[in-house]
C-alpha atoms as a PDB file:
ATOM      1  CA  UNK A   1       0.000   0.000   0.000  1.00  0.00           C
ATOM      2  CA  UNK A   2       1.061   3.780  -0.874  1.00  0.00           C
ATOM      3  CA  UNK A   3       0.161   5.972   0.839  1.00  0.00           C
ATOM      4  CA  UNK A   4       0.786  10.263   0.413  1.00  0.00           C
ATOM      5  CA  UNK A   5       0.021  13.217   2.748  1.00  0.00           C
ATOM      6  CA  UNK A   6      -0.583  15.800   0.768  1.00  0.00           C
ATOM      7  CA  UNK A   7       0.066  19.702   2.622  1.00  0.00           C
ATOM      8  CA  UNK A   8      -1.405  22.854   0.853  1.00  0.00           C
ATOM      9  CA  UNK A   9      -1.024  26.132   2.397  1.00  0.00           C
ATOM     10  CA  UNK A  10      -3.097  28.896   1.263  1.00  0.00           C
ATOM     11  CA  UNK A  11      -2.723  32.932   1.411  1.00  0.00           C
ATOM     12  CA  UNK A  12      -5.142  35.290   0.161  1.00  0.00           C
ATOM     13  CA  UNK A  13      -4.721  39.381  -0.807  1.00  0.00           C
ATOM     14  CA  UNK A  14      -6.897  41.762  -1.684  1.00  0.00           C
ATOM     15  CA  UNK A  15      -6.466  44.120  -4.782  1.00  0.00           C
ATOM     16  CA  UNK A  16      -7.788  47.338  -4.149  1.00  0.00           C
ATOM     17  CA  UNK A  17      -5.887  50.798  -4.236  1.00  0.00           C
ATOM     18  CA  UNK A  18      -3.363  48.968  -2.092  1.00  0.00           C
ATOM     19  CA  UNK A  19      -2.793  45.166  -1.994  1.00  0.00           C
ATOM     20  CA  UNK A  20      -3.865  43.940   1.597  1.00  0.00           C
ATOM     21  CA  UNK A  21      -2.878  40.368   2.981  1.00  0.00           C
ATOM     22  CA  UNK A  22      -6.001  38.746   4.355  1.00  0.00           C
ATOM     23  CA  UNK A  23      -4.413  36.049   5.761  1.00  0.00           C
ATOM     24  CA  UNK A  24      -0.694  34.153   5.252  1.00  0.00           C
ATOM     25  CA  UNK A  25       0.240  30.707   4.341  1.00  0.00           C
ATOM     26  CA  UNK A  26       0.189  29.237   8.413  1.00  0.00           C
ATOM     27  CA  UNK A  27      -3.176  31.374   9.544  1.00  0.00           C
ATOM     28  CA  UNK A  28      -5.470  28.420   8.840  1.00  0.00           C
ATOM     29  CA  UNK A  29      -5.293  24.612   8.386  1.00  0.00           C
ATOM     30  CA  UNK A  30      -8.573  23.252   6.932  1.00  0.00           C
ATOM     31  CA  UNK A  31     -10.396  23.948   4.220  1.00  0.00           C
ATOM     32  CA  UNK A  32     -13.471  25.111   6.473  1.00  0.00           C
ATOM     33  CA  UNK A  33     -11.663  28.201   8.272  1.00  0.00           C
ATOM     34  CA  UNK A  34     -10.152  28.977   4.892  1.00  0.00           C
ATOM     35  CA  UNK A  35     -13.693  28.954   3.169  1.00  0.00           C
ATOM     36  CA  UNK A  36     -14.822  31.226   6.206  1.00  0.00           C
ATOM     37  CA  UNK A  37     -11.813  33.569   5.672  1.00  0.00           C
ATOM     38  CA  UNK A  38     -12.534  34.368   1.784  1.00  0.00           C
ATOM     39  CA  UNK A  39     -16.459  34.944   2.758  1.00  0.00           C
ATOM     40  CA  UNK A  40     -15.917  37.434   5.569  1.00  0.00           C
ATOM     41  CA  UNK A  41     -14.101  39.364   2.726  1.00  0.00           C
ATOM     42  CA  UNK A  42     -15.691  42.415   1.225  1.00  0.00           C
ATOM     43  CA  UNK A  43     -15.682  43.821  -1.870  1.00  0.00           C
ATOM     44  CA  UNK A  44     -15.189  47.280  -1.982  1.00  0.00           C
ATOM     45  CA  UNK A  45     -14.657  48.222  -6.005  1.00  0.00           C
ATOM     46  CA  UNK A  46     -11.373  49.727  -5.713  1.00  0.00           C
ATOM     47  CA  UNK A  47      -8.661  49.962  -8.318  1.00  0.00           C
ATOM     48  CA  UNK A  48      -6.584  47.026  -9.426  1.00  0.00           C
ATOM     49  CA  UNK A  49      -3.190  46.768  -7.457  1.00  0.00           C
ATOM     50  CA  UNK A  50      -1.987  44.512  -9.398  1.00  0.00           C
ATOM     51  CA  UNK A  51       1.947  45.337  -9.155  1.00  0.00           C
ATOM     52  CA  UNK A  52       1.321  45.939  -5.013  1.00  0.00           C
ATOM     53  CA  UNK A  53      -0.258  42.077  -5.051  1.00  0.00           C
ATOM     54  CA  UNK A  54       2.805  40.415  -6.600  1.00  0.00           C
ATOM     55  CA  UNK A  55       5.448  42.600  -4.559  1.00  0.00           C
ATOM     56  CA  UNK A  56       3.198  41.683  -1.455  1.00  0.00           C
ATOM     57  CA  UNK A  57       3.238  37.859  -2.286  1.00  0.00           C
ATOM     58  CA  UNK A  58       7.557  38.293  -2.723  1.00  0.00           C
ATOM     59  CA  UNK A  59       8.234  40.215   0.169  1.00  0.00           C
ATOM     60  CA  UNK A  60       5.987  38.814   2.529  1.00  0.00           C
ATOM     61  CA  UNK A  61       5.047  35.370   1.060  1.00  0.00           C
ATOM     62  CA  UNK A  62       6.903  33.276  -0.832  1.00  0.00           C
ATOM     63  CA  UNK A  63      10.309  34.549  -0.091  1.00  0.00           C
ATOM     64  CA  UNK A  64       9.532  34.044   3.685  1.00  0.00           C
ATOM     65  CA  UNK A  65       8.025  30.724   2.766  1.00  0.00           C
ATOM     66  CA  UNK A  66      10.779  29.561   0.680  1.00  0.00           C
ATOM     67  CA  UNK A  67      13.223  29.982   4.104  1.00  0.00           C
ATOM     68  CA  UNK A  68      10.430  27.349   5.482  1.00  0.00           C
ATOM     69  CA  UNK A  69       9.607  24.918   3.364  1.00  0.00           C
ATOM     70  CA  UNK A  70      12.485  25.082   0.713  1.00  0.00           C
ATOM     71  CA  UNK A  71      11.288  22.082  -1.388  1.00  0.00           C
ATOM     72  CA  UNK A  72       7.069  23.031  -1.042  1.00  0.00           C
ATOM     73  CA  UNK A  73       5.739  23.492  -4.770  1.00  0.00           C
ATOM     74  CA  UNK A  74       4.874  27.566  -5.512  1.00  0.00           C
ATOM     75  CA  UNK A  75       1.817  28.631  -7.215  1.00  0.00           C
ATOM     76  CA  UNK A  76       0.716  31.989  -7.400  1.00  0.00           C
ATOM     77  CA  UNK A  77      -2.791  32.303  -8.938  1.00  0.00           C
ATOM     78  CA  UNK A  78      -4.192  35.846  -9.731  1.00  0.00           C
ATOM     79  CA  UNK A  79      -8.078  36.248 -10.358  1.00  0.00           C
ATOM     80  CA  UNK A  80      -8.887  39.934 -11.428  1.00  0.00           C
ATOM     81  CA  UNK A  81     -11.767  41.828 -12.332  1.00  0.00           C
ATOM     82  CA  UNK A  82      -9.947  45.117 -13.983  1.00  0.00           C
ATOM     83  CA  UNK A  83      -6.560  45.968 -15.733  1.00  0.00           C
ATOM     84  CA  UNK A  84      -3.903  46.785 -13.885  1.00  0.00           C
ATOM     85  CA  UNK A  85      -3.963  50.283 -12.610  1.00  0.00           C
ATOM     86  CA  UNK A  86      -0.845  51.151 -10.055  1.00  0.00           C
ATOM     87  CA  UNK A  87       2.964  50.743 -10.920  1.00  0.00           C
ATOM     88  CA  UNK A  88       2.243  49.293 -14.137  1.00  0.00           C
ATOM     89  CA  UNK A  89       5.926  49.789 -15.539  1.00  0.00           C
ATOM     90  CA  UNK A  90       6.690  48.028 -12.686  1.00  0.00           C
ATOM     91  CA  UNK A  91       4.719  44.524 -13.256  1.00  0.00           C
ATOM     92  CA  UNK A  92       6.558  42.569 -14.866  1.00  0.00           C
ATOM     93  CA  UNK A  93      10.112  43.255 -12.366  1.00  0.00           C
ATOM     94  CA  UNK A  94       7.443  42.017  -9.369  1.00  0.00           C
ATOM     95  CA  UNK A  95       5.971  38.692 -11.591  1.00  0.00           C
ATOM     96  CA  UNK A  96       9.325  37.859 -12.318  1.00  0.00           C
ATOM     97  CA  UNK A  97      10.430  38.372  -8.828  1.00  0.00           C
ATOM     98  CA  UNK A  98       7.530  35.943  -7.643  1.00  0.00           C
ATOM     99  CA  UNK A  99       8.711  33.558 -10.463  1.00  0.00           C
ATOM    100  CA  UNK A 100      12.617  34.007  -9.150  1.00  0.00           C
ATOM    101  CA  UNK A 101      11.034  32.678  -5.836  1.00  0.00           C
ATOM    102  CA  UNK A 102      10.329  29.280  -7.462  1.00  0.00           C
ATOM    103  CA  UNK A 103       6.549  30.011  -8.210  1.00  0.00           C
ATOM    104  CA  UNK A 104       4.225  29.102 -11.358  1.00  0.00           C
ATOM    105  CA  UNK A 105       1.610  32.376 -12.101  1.00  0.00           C
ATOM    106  CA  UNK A 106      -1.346  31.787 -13.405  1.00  0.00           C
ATOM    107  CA  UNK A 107      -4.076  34.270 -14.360  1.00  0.00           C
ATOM    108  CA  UNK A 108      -8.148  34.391 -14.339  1.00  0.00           C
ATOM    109  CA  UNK A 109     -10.108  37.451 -15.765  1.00  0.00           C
ATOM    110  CA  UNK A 110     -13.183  37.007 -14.338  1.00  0.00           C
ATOM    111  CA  UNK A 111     -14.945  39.776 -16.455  1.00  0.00           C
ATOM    112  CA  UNK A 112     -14.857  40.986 -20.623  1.00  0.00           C
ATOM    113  CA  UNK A 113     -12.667  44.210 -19.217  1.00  0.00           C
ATOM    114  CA  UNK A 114      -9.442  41.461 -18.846  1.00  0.00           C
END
């Protein structure tokens, strides 16, 4: 018999005028308390951070986390309403940055504007 533990930590920012970490990779363990966390988060139709998000998730997240758990996969996964709208010469230094940090992006527009 094989058998595998499988370990996912989850963060989650929000993307207003400023990106905001609602809560960091050790904050919650199940998948209940993380379901919880995302619906006690409001929506308050700011502007799209976008740049602030990934330099958040490098400075704070996965560079942190890679001093941790050197050998944990990285995925970074972006779902966005709007077009970038602070730093934008300054996106693609902070994706590759997150990407440096061992971590596969992927994007979701979740409306026609993206």
């Amino acid at each position: 018999m094989i058998m595998m533990i499988i370990i996912i930590r989850v963060c989650l920012f929000y993307i207003g005028n400023k990106a905001k970490l609602n809560f960091n990779l050790n904050t919650y363990s199940t998948k209940t308390e993380i379901l919880a966390a995302v619906d006690r988060i409001k929506y308050v139709g700011e502007n799209t951070n976008t740049t602030g998000a990934f330099r958040l998730a490098r400075l704070e997240v996965l560079g942190p986390a890679r001093l941790e758990r050197p050998n944990a996969e990285r995925l970074a996964v972006l779902i966005t309403d709007g077009n970038p709208t602070h730093d934008i010469d300054q996106l693609d230094v902070e994706v590759a940055g997150v990407k440096g940090l061992g971590a596969t992006v992927v994007a979701f527009g979740v409306t026609d504007r993206v």
